[in-house]
N, C-alpha and C. Protein backbone atom coordinates (compact mmCIF):
# COMPACT_ATOMS: atom_id res chain seq x y z
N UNK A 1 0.92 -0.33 -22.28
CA UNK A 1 2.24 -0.03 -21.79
C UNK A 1 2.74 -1.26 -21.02
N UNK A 2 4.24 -1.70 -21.04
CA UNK A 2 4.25 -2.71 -20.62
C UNK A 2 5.74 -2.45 -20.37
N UNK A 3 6.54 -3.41 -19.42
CA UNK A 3 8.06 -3.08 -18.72
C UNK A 3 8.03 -2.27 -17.66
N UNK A 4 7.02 -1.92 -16.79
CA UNK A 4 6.36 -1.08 -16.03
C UNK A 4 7.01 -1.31 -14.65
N UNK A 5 7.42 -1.26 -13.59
CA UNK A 5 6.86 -1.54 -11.98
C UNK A 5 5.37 -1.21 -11.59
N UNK A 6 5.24 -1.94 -10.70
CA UNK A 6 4.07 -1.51 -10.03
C UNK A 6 3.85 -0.56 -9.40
N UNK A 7 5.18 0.11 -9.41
CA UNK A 7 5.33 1.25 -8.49
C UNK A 7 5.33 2.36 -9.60
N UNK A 8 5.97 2.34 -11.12
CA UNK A 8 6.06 3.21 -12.21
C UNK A 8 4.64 2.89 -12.36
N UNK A 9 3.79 2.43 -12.15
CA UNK A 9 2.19 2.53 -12.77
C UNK A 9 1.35 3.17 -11.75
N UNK A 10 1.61 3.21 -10.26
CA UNK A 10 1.07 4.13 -9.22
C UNK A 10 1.51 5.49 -9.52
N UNK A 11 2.60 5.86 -9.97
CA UNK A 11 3.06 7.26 -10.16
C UNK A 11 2.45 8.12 -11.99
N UNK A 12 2.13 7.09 -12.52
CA UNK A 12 1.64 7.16 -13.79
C UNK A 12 0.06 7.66 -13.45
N UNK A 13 -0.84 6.83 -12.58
CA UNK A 13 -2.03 6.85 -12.08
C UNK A 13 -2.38 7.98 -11.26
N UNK A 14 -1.53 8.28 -10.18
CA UNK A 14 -1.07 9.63 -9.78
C UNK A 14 -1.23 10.96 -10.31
N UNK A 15 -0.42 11.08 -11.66
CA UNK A 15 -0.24 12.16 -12.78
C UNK A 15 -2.00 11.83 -13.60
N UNK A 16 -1.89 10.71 -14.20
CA UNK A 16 -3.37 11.13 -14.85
C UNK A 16 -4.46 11.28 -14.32
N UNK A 17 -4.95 10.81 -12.65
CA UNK A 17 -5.93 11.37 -12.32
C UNK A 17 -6.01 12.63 -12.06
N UNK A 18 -4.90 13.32 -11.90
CA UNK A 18 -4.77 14.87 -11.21
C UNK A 18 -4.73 15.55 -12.48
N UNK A 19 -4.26 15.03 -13.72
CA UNK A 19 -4.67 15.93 -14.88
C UNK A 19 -6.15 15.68 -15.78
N UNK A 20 -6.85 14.65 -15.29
CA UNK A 20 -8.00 14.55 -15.88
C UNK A 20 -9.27 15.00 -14.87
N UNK A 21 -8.63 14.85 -13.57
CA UNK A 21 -9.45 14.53 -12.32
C UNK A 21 -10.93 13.37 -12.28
N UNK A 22 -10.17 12.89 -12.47
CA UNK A 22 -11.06 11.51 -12.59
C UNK A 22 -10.07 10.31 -11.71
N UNK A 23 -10.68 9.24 -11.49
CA UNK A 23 -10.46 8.66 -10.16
C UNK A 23 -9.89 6.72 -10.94
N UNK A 24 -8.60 6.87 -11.93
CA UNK A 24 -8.23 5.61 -12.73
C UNK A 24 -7.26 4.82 -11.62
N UNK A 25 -7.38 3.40 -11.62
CA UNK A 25 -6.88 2.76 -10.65
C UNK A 25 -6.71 1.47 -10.81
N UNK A 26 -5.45 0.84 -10.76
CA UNK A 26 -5.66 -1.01 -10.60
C UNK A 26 -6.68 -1.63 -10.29
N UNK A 27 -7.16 -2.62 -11.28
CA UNK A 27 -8.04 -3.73 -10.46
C UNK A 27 -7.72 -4.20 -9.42
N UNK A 28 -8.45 -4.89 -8.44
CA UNK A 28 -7.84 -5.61 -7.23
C UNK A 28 -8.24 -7.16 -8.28
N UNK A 29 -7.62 -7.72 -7.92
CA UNK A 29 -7.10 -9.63 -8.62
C UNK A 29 -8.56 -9.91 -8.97
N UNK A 30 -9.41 -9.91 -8.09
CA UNK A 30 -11.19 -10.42 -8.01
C UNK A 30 -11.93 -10.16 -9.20
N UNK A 31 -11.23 -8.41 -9.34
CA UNK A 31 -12.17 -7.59 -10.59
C UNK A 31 -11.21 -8.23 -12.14
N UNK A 32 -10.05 -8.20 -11.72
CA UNK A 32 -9.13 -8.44 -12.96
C UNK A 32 -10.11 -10.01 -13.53
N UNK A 33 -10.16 -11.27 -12.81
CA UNK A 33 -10.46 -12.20 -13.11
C UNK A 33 -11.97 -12.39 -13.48
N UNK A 34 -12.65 -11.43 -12.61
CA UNK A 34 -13.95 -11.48 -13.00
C UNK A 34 -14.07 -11.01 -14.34
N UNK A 35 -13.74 -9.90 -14.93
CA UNK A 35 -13.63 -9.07 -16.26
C UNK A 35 -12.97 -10.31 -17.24
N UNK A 36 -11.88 -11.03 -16.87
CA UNK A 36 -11.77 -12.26 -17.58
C UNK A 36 -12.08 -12.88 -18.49
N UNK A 37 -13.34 -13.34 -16.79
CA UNK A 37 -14.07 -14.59 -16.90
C UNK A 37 -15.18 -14.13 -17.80
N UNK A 38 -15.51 -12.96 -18.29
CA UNK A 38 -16.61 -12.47 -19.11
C UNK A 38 -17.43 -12.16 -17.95
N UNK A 39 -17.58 -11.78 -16.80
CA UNK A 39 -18.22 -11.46 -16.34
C UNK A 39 -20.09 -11.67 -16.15
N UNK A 40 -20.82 -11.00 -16.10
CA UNK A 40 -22.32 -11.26 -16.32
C UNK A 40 -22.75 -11.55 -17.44
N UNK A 41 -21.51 -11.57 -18.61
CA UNK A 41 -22.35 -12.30 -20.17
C UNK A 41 -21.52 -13.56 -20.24
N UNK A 42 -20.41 -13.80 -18.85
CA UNK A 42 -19.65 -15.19 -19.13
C UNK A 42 -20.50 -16.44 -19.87
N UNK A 43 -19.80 -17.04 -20.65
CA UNK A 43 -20.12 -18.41 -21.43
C UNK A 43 -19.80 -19.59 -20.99
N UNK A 44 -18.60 -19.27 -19.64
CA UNK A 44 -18.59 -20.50 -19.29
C UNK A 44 -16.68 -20.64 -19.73
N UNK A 45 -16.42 -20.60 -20.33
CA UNK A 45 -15.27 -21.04 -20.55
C UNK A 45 -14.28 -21.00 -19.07
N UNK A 46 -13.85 -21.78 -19.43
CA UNK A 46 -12.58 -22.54 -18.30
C UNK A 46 -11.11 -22.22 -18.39
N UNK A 47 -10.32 -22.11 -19.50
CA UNK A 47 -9.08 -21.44 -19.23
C UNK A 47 -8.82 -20.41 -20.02
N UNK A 48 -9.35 -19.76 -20.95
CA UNK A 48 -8.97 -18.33 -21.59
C UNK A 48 -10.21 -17.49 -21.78
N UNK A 49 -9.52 -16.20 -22.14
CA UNK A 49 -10.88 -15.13 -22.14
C UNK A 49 -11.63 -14.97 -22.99
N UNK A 50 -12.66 -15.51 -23.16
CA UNK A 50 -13.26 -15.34 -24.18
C UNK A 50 -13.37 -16.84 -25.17
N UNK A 51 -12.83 -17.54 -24.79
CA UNK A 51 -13.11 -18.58 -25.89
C UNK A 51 -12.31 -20.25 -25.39
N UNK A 52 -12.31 -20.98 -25.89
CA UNK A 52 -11.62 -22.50 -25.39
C UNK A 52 -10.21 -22.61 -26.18
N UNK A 53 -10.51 -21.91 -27.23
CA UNK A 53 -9.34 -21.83 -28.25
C UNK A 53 -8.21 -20.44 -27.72
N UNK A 54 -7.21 -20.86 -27.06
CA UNK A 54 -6.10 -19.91 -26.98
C UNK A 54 -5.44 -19.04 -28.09
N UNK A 55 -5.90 -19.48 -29.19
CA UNK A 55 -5.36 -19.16 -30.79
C UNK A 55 -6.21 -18.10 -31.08
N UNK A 56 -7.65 -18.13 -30.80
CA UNK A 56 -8.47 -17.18 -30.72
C UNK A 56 -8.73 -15.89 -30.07
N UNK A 57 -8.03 -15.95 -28.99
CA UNK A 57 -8.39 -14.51 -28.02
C UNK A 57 -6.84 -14.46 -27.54
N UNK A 58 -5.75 -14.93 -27.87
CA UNK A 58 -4.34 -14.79 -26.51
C UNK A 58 -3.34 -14.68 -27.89
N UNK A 59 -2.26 -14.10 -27.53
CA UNK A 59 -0.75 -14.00 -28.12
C UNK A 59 -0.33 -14.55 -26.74
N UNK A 60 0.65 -15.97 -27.24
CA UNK A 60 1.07 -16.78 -26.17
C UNK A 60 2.83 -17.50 -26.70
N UNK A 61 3.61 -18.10 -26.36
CA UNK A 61 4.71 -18.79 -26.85
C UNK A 61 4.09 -19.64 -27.96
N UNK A 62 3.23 -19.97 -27.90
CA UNK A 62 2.59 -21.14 -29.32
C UNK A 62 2.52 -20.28 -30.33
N UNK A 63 1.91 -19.44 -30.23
CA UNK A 63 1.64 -18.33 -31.84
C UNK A 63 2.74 -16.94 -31.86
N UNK A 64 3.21 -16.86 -30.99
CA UNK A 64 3.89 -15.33 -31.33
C UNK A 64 5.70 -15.42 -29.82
N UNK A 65 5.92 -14.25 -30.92
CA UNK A 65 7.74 -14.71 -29.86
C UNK A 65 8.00 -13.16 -29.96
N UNK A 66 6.80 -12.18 -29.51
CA UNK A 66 6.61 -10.99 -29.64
C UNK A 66 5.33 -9.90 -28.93
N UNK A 67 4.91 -9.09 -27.96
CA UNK A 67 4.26 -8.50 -28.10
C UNK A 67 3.85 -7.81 -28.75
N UNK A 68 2.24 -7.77 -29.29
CA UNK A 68 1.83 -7.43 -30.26
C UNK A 68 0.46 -6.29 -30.05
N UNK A 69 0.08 -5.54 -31.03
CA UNK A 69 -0.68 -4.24 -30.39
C UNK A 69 -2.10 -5.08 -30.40
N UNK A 70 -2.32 -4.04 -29.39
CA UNK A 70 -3.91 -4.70 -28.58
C UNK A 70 -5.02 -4.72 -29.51
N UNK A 71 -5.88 -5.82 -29.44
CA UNK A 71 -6.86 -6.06 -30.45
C UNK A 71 -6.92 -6.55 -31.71
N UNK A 72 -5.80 -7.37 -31.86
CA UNK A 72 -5.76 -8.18 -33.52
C UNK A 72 -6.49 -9.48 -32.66
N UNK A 73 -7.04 -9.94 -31.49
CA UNK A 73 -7.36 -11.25 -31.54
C UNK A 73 -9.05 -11.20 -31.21
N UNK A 74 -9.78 -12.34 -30.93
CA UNK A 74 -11.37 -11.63 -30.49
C UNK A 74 -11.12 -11.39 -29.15
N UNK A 75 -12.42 -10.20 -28.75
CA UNK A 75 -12.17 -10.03 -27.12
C UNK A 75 -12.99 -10.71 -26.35
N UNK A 76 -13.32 -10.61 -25.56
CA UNK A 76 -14.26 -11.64 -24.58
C UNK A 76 -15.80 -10.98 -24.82
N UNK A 77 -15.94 -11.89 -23.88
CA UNK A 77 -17.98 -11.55 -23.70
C UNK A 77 -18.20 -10.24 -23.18
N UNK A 78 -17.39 -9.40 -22.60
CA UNK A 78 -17.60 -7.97 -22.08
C UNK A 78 -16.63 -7.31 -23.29
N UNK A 79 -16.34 -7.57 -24.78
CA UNK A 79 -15.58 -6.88 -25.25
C UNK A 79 -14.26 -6.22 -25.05
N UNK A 80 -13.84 -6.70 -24.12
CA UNK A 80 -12.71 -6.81 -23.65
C UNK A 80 -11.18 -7.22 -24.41
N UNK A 81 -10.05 -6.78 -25.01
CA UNK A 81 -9.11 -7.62 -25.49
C UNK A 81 -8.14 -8.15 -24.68
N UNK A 82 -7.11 -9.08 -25.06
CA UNK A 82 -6.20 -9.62 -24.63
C UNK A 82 -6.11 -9.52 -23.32
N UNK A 83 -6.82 -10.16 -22.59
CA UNK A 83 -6.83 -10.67 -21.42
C UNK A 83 -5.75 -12.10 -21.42
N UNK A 84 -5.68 -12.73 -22.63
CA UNK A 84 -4.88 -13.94 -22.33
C UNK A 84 -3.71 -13.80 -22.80
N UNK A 85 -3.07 -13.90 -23.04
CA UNK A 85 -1.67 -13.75 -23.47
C UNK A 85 -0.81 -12.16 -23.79
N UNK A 86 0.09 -11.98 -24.30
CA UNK A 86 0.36 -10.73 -24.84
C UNK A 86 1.51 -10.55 -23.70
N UNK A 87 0.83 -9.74 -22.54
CA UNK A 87 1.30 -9.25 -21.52
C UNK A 87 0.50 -9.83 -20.49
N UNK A 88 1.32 -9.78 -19.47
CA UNK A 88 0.94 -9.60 -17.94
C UNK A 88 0.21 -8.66 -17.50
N UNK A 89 -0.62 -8.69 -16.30
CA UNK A 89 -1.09 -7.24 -15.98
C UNK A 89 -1.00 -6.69 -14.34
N UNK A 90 -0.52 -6.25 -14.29
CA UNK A 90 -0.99 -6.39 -12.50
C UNK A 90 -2.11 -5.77 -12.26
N UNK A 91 -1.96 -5.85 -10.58
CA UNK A 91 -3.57 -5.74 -10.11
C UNK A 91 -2.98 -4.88 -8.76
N UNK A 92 -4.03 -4.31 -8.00
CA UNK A 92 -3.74 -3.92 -6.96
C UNK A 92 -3.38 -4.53 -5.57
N UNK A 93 -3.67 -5.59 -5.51
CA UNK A 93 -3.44 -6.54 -4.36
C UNK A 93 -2.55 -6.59 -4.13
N UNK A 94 -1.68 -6.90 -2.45
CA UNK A 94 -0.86 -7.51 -2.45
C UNK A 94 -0.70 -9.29 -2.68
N UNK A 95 0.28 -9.82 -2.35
CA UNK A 95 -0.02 -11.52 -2.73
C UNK A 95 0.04 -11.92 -1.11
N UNK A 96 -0.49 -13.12 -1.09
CA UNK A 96 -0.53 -13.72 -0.13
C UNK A 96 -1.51 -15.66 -0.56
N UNK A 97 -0.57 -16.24 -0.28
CA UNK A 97 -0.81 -17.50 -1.09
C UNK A 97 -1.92 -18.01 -0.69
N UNK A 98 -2.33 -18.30 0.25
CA UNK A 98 -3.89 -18.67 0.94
C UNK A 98 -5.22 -17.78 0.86
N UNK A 99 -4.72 -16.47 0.39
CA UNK A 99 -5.59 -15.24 0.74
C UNK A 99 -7.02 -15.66 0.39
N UNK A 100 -7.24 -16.33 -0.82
CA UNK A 100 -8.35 -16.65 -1.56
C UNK A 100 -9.49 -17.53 -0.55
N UNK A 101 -8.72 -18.78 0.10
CA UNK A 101 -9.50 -19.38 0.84
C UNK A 101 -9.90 -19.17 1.76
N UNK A 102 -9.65 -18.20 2.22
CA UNK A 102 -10.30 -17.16 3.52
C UNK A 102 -10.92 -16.20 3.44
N UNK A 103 -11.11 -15.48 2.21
CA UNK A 103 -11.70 -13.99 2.15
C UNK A 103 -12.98 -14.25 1.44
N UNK A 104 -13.34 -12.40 1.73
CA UNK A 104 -14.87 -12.43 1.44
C UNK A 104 -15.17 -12.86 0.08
N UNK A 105 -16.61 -13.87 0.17
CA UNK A 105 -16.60 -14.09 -0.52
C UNK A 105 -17.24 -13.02 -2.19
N UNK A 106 -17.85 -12.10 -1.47
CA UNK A 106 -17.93 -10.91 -2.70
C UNK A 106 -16.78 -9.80 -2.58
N UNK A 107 -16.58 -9.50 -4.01
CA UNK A 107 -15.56 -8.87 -4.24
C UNK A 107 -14.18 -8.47 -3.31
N UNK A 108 -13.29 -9.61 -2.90
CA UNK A 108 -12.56 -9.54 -1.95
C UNK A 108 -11.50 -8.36 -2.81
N UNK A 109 -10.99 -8.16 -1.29
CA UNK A 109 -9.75 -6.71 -1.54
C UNK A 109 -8.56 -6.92 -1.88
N UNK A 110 -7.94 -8.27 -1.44
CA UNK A 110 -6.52 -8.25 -1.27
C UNK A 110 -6.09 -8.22 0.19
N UNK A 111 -5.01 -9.18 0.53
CA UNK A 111 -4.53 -8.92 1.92
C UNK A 111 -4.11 -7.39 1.89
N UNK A 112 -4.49 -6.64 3.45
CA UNK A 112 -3.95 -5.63 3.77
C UNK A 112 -2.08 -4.84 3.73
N UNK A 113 -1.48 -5.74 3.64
CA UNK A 113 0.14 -5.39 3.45
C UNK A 113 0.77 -7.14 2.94
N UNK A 114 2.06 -6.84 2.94
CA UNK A 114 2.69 -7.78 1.78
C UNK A 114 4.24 -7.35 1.32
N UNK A 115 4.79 -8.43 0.40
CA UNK A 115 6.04 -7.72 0.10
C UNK A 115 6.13 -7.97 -1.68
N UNK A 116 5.14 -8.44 -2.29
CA UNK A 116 5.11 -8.85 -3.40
C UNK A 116 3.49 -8.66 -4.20
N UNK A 117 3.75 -7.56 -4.77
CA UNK A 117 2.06 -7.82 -6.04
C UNK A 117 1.66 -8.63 -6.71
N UNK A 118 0.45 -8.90 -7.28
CA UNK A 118 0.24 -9.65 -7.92
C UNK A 118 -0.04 -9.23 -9.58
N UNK A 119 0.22 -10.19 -10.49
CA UNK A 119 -0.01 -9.96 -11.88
C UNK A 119 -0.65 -10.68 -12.44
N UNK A 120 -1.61 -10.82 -13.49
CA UNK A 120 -2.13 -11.70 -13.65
C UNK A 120 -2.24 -11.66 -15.68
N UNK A 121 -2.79 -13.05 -15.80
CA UNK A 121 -3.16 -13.07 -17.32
C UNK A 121 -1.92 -13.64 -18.53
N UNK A 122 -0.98 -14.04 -18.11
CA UNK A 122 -0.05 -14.76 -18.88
C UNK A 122 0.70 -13.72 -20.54
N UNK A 123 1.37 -14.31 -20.86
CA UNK A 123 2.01 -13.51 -21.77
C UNK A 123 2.18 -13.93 -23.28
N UNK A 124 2.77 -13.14 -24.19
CA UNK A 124 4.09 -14.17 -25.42
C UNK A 124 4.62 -15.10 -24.85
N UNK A 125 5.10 -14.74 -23.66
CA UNK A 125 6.75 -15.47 -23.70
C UNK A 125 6.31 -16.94 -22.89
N UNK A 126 5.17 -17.03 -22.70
CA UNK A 126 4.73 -18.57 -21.74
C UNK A 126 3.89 -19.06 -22.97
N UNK A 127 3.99 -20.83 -22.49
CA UNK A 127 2.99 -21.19 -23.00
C UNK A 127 1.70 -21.32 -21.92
N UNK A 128 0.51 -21.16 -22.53
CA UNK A 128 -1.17 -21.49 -22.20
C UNK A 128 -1.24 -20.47 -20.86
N UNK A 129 -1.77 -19.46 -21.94
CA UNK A 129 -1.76 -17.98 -20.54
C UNK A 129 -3.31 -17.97 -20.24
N UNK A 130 -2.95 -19.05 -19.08
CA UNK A 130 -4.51 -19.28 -18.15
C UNK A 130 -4.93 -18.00 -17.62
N UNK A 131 -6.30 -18.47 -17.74
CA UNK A 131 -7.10 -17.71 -16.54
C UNK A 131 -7.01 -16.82 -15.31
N UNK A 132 -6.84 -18.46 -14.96
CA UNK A 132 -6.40 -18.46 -13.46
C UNK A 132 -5.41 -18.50 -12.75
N UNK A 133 -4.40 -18.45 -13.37
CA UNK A 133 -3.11 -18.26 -12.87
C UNK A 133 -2.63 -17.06 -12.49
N UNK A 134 -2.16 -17.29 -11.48
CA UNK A 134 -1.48 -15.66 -10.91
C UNK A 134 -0.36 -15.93 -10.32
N UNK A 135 0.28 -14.88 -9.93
CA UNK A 135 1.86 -15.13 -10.45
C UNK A 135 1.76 -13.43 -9.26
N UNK A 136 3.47 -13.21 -8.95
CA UNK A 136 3.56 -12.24 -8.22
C UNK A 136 4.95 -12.12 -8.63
N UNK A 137 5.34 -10.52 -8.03
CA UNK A 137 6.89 -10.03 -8.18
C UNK A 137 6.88 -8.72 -6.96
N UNK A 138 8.18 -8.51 -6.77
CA UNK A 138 8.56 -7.42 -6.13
C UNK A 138 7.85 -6.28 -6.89
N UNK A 139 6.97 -5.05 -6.00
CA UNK A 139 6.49 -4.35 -6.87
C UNK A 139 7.26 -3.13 -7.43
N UNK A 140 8.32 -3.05 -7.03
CA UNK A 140 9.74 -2.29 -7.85
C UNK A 140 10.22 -2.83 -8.86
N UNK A 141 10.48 -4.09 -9.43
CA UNK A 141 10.69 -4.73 -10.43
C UNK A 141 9.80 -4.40 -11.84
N UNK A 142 10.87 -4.33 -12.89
CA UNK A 142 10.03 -3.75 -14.14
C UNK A 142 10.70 -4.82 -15.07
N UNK A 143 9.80 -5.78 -15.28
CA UNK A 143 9.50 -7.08 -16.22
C UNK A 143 9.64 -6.92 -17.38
N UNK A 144 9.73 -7.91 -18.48
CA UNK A 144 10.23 -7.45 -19.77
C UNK A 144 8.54 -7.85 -20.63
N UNK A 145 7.42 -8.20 -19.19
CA UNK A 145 6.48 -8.46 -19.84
C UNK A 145 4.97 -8.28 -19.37
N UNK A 146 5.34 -7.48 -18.14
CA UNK A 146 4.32 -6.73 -17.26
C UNK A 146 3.90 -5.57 -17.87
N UNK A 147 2.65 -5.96 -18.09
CA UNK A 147 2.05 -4.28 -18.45
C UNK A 147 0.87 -3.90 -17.28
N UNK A 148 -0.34 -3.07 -17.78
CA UNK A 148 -1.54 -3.12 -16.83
C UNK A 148 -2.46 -2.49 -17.63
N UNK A 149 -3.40 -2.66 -16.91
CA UNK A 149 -4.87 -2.04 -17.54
C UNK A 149 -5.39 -1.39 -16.18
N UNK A 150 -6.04 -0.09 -16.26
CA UNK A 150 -6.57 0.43 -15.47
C UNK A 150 -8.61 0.58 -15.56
N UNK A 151 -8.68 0.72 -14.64
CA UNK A 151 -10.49 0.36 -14.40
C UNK A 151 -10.42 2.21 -13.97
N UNK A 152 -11.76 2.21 -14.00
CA UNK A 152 -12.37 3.41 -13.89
C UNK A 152 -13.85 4.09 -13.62
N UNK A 153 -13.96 3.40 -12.31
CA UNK A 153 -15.06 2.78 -11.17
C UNK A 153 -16.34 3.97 -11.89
């Protein structure tokens, strides 16, 4: 799902845990990137998920001028798809530009309050949808390229 707020995906999360009763929820930025990075079977790669080749694992402005359904590309080392391109995703954090160089260093949370979320994972509509790039918006704002993925501890 994608064109979302961050705020239309808390109220979405809301409704399906109370009808499944199960406990589905944003990554915080740490988990989003770690899941990425391939996590405990990571290979190492440096700017996309799963591979060196962006052509291989991402729908980005170089190959596509379109979102496209999940899983036509390979997924990463945790089986994972489109982590790189496609869509955006947010995360639970708020943003805060320094946050990183100060916090814990295992599984940090996110600054405590804020006025802007964070999204992460690049899109179609950019070129070279890094890694590591993160990016933020008002979390009322519904993007023409924000989607999310939910974890499910």
């Amino acid at each position: 799902m994608y064109r979302v707020s961050w705020d239309d995906v808390q109220e979405f999360i809301h409704r399906l845990n109370a009808t499944t009763g199960k406990s589905y929820r944003l990554p915080t930025e740490a988990e989003w990137e770690y899941a990425a990075r391939g996590g405990v079977k990571s290979q190492g790669y440096k700017k996309f998920s799963g591979s060196d080749n962006e052509n291989d694992v991402g729908w980005y402005s170089g190959n596509s001028s379109i979102i496209r359904p999940v899983g036509k590309k390979q997924p990463n080392e945790l089986g994972i798809y489109d982590m790189t391109g496609n869509v955006e995703e947010w995360c639970s954090d708020w943003y805060f530009e320094t946050y990183y160089a100060d916090s814990p260093q295992n599984n940090p949370q996110g600054p405590p309050t804020g006025t802007e979320k964070i999204y992460r994972g690049g899109s179609y509509a950019y070129y070279y949808p890094l890694v590591y790039k993160r990016d933020r918006t008002d979390p009322h704002k519904r993007e023409f390229n924000i989607g999310f993925r939910l974890v499910h501890p």
